[in-house]
PDB file of N, CA and C in Angstrom:
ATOM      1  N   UNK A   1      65.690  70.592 144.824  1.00  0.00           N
ATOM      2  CA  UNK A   1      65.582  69.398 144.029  1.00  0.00           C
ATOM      3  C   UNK A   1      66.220  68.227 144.782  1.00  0.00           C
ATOM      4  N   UNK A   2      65.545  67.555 144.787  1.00  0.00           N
ATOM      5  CA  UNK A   2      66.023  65.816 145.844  1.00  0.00           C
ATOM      6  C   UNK A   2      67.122  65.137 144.385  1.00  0.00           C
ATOM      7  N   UNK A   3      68.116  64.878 144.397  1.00  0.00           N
ATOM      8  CA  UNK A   3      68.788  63.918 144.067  1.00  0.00           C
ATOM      9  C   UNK A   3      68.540  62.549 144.205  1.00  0.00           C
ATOM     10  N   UNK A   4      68.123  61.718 143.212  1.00  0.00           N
ATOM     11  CA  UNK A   4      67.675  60.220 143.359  1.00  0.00           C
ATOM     12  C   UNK A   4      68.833  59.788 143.329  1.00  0.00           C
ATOM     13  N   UNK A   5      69.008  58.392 143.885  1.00  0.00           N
ATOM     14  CA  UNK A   5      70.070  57.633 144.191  1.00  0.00           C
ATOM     15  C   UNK A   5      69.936  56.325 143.323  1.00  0.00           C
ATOM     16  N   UNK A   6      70.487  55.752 143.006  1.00  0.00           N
ATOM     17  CA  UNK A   6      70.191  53.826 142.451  1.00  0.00           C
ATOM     18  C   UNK A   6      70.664  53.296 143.657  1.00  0.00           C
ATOM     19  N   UNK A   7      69.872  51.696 143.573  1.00  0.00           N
ATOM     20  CA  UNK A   7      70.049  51.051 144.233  1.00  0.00           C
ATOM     21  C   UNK A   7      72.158  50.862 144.366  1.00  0.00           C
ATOM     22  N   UNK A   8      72.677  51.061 143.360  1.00  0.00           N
ATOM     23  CA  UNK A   8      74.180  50.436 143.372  1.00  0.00           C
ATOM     24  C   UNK A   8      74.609  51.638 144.355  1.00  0.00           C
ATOM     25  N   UNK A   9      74.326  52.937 144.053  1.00  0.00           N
ATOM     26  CA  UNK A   9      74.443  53.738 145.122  1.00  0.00           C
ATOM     27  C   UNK A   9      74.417  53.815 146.377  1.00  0.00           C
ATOM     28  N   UNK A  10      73.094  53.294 147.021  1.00  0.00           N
ATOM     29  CA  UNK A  10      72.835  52.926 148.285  1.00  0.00           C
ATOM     30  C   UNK A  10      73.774  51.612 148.777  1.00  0.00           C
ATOM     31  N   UNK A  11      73.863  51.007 147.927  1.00  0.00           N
ATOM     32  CA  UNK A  11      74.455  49.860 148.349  1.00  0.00           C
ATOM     33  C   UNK A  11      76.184  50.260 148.859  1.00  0.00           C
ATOM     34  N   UNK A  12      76.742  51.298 147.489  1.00  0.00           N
ATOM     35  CA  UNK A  12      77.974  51.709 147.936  1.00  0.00           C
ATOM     36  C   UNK A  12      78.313  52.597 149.174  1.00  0.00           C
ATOM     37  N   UNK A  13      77.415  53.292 149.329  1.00  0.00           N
ATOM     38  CA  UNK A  13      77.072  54.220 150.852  1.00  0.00           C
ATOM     39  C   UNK A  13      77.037  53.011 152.141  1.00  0.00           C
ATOM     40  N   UNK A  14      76.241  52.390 151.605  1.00  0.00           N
ATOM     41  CA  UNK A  14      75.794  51.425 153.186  1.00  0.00           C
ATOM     42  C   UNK A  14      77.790  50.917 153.184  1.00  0.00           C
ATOM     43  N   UNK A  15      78.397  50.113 152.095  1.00  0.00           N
ATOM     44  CA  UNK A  15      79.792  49.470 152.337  1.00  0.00           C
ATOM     45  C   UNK A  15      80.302  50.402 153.154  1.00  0.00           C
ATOM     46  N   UNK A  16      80.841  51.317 152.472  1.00  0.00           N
ATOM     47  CA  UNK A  16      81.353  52.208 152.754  1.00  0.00           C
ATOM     48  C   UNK A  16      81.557  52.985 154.391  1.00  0.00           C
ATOM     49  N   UNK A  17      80.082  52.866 154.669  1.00  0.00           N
ATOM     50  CA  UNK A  17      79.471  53.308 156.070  1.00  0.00           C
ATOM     51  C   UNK A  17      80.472  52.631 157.080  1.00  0.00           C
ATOM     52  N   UNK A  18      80.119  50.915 156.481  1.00  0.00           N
ATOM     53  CA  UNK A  18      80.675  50.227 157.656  1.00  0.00           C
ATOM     54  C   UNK A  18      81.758  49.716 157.665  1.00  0.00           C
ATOM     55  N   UNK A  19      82.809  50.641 157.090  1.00  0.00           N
ATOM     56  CA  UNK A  19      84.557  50.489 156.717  1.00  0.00           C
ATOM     57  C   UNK A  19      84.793  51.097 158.299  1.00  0.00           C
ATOM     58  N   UNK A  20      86.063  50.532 158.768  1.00  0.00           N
ATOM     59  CA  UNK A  20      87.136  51.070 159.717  1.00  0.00           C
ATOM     60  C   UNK A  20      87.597  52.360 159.187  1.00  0.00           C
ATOM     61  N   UNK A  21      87.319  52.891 158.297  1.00  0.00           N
ATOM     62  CA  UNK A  21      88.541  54.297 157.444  1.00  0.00           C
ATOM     63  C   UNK A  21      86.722  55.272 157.693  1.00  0.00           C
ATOM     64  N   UNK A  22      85.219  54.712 157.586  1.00  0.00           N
ATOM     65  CA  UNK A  22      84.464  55.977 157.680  1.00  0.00           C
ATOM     66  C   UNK A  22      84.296  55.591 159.375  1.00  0.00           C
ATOM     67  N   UNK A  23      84.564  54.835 160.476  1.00  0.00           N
ATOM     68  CA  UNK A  23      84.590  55.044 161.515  1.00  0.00           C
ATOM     69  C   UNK A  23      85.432  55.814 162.402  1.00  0.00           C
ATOM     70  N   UNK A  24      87.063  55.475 161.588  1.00  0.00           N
ATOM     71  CA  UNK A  24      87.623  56.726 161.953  1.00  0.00           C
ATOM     72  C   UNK A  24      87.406  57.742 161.941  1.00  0.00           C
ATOM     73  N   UNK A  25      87.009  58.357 160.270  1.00  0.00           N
ATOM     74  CA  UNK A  25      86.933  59.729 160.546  1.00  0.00           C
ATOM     75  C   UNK A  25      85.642  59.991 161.283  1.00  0.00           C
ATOM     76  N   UNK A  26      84.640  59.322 161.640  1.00  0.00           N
ATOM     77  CA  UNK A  26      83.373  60.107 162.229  1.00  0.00           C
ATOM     78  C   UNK A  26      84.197  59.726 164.078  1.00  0.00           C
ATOM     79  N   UNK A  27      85.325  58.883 164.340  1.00  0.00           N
ATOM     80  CA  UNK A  27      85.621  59.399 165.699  1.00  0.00           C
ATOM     81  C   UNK A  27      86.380  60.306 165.692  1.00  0.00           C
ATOM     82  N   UNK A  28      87.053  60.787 165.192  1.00  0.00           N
ATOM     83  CA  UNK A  28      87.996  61.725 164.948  1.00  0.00           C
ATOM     84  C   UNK A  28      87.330  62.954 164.780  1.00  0.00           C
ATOM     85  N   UNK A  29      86.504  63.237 163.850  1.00  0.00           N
ATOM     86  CA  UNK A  29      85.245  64.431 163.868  1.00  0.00           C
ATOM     87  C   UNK A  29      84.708  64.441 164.923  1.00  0.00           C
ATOM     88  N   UNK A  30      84.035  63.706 165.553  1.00  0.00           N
ATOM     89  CA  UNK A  30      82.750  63.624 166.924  1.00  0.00           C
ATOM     90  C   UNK A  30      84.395  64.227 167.982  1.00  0.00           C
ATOM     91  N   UNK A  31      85.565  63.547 167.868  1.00  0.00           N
ATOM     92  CA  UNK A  31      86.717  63.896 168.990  1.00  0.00           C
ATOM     93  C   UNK A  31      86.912  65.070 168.923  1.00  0.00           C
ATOM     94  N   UNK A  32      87.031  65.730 167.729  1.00  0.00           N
ATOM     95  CA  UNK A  32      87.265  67.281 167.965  1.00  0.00           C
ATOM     96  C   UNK A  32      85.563  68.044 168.022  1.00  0.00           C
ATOM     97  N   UNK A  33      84.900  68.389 167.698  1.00  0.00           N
ATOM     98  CA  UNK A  33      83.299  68.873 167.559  1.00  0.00           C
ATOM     99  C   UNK A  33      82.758  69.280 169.055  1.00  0.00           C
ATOM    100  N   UNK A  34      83.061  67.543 169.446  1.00  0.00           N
ATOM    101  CA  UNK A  34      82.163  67.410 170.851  1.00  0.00           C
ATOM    102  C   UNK A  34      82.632  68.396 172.134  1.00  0.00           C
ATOM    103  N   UNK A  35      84.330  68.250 172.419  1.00  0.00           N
ATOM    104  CA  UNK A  35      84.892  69.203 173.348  1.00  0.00           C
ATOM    105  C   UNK A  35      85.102  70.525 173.175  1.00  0.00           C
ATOM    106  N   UNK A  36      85.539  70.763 171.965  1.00  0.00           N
ATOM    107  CA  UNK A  36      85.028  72.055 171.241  1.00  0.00           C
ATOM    108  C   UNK A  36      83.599  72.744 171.448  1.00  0.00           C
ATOM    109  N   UNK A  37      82.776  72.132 171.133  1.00  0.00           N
ATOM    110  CA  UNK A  37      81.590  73.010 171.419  1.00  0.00           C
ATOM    111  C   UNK A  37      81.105  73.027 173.066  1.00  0.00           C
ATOM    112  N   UNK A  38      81.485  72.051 173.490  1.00  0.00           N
ATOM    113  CA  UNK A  38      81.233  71.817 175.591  1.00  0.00           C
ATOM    114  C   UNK A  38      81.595  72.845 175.901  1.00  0.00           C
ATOM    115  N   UNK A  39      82.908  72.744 175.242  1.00  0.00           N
ATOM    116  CA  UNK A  39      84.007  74.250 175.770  1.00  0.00           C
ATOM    117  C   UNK A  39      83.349  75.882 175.588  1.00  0.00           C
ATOM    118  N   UNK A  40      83.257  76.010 174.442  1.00  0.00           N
ATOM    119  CA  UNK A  40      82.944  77.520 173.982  1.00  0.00           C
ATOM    120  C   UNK A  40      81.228  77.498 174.652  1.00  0.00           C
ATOM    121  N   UNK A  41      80.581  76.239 174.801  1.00  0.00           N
ATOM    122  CA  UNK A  41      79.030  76.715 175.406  1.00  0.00           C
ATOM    123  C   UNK A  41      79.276  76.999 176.775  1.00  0.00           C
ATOM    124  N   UNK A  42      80.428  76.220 177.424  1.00  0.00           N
ATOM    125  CA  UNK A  42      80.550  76.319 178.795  1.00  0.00           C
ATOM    126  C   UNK A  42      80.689  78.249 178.912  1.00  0.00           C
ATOM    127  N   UNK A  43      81.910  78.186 178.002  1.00  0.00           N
ATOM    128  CA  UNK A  43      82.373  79.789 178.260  1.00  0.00           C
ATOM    129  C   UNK A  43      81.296  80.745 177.663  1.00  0.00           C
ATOM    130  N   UNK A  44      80.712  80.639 176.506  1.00  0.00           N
ATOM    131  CA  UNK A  44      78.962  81.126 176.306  1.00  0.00           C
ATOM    132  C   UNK A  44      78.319  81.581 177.728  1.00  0.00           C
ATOM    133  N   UNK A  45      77.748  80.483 178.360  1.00  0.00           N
ATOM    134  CA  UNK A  45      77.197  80.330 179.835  1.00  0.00           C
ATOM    135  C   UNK A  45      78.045  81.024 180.813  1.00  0.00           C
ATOM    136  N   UNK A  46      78.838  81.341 180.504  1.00  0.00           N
ATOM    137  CA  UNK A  46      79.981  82.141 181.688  1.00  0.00           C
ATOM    138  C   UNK A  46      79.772  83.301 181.514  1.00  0.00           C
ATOM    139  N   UNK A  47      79.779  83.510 180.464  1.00  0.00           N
ATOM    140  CA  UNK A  47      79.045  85.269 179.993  1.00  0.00           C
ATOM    141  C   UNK A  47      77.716  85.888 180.631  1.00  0.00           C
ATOM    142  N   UNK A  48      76.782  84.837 180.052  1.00  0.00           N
ATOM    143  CA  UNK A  48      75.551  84.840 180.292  1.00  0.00           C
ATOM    144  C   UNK A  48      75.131  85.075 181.772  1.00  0.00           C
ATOM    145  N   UNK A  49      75.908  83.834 182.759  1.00  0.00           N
ATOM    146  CA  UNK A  49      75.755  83.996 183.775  1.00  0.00           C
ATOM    147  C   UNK A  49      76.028  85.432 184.402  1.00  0.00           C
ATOM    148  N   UNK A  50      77.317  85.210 184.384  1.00  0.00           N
ATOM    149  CA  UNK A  50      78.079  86.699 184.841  1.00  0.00           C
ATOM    150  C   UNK A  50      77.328  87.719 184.845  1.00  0.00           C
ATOM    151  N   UNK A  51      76.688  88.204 183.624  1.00  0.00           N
ATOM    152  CA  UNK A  51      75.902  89.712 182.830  1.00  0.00           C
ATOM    153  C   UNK A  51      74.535  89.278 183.626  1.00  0.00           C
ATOM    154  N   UNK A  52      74.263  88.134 184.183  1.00  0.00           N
ATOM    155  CA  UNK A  52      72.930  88.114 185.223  1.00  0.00           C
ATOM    156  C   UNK A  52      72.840  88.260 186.271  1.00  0.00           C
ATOM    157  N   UNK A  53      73.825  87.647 186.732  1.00  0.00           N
ATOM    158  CA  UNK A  53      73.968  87.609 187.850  1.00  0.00           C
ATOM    159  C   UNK A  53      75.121  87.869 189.082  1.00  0.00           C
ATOM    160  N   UNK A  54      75.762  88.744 188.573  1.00  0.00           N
ATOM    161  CA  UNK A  54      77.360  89.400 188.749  1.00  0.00           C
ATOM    162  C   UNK A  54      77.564  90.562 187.748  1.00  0.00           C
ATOM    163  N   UNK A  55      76.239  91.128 187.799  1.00  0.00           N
ATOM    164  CA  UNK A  55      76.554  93.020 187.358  1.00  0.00           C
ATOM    165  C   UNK A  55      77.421  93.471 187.465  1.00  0.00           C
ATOM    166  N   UNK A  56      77.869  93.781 189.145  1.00  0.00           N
ATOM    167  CA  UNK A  56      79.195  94.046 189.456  1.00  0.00           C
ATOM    168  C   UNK A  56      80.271  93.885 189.028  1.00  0.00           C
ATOM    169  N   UNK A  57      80.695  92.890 189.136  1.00  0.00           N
ATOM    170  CA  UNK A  57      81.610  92.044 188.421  1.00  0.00           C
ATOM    171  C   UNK A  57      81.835  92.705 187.197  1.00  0.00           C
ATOM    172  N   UNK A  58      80.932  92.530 186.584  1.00  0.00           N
ATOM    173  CA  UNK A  58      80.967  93.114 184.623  1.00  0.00           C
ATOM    174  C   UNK A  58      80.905  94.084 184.285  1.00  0.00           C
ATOM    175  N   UNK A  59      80.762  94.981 185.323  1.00  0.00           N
ATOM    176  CA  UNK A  59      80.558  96.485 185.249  1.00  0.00           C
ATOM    177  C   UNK A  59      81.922  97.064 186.078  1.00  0.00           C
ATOM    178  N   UNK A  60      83.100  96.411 186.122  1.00  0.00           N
ATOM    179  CA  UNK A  60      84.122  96.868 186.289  1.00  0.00           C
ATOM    180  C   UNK A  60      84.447  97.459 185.424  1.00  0.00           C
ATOM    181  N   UNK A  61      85.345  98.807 185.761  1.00  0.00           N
ATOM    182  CA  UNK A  61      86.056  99.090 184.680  1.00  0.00           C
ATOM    183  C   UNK A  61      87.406  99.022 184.481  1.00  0.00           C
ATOM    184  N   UNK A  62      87.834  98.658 182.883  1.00  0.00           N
ATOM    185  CA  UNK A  62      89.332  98.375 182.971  1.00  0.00           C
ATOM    186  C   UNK A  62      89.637  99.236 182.187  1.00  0.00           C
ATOM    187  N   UNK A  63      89.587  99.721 181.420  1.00  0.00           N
ATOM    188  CA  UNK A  63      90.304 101.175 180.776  1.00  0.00           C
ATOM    189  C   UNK A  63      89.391 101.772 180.267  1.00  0.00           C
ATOM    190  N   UNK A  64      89.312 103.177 180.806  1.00  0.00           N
ATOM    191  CA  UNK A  64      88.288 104.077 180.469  1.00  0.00           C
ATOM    192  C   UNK A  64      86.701 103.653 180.642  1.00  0.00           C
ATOM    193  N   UNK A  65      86.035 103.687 179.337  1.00  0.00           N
ATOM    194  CA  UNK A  65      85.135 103.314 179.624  1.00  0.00           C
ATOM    195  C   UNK A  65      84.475 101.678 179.486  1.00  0.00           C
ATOM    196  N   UNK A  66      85.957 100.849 179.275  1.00  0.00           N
ATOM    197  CA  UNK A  66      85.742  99.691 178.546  1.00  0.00           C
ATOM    198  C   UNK A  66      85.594  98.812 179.997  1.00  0.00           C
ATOM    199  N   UNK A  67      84.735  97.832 180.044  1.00  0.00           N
ATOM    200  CA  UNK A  67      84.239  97.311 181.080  1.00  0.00           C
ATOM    201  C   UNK A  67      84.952  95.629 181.057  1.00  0.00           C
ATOM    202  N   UNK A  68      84.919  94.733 181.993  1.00  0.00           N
ATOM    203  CA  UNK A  68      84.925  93.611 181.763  1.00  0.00           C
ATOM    204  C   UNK A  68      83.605  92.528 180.780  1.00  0.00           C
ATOM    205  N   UNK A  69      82.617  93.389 181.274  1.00  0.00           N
ATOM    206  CA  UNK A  69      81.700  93.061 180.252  1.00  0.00           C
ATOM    207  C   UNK A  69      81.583  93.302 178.805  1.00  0.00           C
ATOM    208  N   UNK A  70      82.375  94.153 178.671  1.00  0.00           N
ATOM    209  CA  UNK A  70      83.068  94.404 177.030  1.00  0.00           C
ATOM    210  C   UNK A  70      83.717  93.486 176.556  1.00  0.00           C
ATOM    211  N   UNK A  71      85.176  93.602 177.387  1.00  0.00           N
ATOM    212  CA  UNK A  71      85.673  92.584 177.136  1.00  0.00           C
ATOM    213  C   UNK A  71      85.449  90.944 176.975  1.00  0.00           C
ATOM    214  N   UNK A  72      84.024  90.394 177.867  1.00  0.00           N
ATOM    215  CA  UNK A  72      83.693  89.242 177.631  1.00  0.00           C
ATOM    216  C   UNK A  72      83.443  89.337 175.908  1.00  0.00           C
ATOM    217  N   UNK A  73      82.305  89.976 175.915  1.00  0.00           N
ATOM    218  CA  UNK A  73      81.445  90.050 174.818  1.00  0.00           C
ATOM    219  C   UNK A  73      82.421  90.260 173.366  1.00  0.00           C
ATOM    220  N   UNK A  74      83.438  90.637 173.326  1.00  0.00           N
ATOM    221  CA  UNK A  74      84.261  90.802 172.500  1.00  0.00           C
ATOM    222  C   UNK A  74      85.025  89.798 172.307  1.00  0.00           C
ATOM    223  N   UNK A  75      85.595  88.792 173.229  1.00  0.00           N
ATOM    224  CA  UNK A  75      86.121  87.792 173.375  1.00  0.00           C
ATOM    225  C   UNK A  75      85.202  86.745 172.873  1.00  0.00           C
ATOM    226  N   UNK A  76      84.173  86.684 172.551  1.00  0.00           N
ATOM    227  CA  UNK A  76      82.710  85.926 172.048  1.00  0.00           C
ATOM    228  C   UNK A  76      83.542  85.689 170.854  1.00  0.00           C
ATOM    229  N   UNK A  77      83.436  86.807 170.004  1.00  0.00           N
ATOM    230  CA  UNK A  77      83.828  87.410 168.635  1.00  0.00           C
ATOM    231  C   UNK A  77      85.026  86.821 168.662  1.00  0.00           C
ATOM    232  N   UNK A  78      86.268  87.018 169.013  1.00  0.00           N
ATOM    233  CA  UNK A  78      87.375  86.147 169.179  1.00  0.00           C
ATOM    234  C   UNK A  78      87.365  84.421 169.344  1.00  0.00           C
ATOM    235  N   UNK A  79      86.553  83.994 169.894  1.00  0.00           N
ATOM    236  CA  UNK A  79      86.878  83.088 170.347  1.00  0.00           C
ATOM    237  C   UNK A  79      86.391  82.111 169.291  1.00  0.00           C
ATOM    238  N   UNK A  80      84.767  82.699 168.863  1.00  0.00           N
ATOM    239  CA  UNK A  80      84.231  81.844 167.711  1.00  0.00           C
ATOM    240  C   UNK A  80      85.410  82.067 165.933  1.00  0.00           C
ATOM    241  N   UNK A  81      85.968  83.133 165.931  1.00  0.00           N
ATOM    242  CA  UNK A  81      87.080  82.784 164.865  1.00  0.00           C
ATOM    243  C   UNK A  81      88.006  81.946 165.175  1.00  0.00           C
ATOM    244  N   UNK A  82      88.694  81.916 166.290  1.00  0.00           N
ATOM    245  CA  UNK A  82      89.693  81.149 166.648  1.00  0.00           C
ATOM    246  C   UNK A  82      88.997  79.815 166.629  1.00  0.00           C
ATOM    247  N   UNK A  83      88.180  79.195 166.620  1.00  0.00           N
ATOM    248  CA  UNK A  83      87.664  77.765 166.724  1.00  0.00           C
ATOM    249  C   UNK A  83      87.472  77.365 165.336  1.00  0.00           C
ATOM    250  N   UNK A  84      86.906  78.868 164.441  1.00  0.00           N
ATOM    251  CA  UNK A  84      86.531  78.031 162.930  1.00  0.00           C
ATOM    252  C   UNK A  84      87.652  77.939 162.308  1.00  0.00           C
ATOM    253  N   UNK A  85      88.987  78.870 162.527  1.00  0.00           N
ATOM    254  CA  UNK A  85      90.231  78.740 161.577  1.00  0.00           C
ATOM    255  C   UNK A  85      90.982  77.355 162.567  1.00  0.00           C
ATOM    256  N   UNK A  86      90.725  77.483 163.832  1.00  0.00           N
ATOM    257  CA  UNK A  86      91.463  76.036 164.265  1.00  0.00           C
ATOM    258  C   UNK A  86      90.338  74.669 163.663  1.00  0.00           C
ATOM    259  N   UNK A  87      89.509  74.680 163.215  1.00  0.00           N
ATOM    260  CA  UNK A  87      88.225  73.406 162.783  1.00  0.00           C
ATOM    261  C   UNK A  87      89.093  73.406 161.223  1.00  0.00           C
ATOM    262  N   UNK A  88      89.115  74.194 160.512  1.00  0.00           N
ATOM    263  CA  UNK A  88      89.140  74.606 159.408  1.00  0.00           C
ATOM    264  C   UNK A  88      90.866  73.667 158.856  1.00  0.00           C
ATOM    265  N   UNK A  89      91.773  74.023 160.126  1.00  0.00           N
ATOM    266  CA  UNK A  89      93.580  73.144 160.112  1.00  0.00           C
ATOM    267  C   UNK A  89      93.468  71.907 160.471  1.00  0.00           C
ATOM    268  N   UNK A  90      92.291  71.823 161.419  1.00  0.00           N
ATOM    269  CA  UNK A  90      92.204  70.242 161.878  1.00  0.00           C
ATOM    270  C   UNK A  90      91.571  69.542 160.756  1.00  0.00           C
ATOM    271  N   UNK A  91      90.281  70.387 160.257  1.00  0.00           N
ATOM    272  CA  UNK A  91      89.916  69.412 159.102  1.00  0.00           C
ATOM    273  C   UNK A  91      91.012  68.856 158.342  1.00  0.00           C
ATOM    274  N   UNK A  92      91.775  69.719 157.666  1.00  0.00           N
ATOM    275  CA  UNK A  92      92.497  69.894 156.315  1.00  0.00           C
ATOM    276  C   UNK A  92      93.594  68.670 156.858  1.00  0.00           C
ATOM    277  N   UNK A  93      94.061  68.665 158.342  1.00  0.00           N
ATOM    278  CA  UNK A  93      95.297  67.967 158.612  1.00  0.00           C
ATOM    279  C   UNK A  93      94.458  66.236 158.623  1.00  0.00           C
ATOM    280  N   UNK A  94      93.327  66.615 159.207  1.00  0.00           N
ATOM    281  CA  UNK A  94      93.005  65.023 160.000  1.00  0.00           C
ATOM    282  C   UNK A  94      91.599  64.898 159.534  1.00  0.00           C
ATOM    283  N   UNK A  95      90.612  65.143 158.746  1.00  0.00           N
ATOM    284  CA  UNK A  95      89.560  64.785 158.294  1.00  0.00           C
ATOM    285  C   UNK A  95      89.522  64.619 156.736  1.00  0.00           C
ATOM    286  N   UNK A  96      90.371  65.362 156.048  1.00  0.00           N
ATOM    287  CA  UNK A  96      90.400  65.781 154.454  1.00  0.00           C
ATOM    288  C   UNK A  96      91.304  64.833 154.362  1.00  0.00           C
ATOM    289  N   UNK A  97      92.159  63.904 154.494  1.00  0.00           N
ATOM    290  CA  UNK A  97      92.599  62.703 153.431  1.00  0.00           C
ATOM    291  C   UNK A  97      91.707  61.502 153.999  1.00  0.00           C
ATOM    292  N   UNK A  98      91.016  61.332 154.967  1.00  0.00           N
ATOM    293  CA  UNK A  98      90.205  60.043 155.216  1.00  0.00           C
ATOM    294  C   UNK A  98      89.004  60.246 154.189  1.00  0.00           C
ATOM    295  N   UNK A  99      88.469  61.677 154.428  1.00  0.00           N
ATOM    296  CA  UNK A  99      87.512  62.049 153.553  1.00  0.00           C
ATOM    297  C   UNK A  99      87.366  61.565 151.836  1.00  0.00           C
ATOM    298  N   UNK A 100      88.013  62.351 151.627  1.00  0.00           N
ATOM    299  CA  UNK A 100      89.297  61.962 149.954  1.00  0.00           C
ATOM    300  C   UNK A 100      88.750  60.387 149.789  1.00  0.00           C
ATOM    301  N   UNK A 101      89.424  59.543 150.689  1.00  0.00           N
ATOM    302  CA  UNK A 101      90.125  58.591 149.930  1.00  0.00           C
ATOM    303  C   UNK A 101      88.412  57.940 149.842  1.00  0.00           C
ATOM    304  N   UNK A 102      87.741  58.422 150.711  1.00  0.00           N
ATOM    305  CA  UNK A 102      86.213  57.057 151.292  1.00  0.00           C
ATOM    306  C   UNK A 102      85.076  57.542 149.831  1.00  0.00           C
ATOM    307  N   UNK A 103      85.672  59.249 149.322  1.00  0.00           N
ATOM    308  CA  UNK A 103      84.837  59.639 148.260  1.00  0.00           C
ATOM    309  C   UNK A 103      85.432  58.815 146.929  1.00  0.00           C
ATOM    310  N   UNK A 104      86.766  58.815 146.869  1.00  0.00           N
ATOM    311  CA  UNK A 104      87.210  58.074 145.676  1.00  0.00           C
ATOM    312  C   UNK A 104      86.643  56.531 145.553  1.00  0.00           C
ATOM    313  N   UNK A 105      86.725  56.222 147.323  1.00  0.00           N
ATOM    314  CA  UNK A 105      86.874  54.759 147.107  1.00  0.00           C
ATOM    315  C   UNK A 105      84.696  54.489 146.142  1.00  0.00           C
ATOM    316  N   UNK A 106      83.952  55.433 146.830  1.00  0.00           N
ATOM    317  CA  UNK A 106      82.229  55.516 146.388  1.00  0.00           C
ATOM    318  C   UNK A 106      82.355  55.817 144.685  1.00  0.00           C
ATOM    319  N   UNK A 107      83.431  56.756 144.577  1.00  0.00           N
ATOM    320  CA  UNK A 107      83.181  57.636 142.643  1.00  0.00           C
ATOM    321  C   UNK A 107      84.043  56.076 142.148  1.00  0.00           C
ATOM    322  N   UNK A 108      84.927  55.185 142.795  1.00  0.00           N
ATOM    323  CA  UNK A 108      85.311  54.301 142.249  1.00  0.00           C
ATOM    324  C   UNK A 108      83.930  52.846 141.941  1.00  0.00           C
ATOM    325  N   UNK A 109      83.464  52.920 142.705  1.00  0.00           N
ATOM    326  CA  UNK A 109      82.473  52.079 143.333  1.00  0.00           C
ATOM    327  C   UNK A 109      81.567  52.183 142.475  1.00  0.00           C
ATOM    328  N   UNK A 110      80.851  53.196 142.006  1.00  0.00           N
ATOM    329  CA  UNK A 110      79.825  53.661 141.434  1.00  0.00           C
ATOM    330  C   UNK A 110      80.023  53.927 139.766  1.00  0.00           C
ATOM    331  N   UNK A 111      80.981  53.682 139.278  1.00  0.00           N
ATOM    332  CA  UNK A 111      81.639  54.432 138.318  1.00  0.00           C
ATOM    333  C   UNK A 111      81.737  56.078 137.689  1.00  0.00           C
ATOM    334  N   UNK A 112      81.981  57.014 139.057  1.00  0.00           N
ATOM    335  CA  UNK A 112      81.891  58.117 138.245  1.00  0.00           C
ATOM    336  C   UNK A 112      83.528  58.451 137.724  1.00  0.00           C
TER     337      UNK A 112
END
């Protein structure tokens, strides 16, 4: 179901848009997002590469039968939790009161 908007709506979205408080938070979001994901695709591609083209390499073994290529691939799994519970503290510390205040300032705006 599409949600219709009123014009007073659109109008409070567009203000709003072009406040210093919603530019912050979309640099502050784009600041953490952007190096964050460079990062984990870079190390993605490090995997990828490796398991193509450096068999060897990944077919070491480091204990028993557990390989370095295990260990990448497991570190995948690690690495993508560690980014959503660190996204998850950064939101809460540095996106969730700019957030807050730009929704109050629209439910103020709009009268909800």
């Amino acid at each position: 179901m599409i949600e219709r908007t009123t014009p007073a709506e659109d109008a409070a979205y567009a203000r709003i848009h072009a406040t210093d408080e919603f530019r912050t938070l979309r640099r502050k979001y784009i600041g953490f997002v952007v190096p964050v994901t460079i990062g984990f695709m870079s190390w993605y591609l490090l995997y990828v590469i490796c398991s193509n083209w450096a068999p060897d390499f990944m077919s070491i073994q480091v204990v028993g039968n557990i390989n370095i290529a295990l260990i990448f691939g497991l570190l995948q799994f690690v690495t993508t939790f560690g980014i959503a519970i660190w996204y998850s503290k950064f939101s809460v510390k540095n996106l969730d009161p700019h957030a807050d205040k730009l929704r109050a300032d629209y439910d103020e705006e709009i009268g909800r």
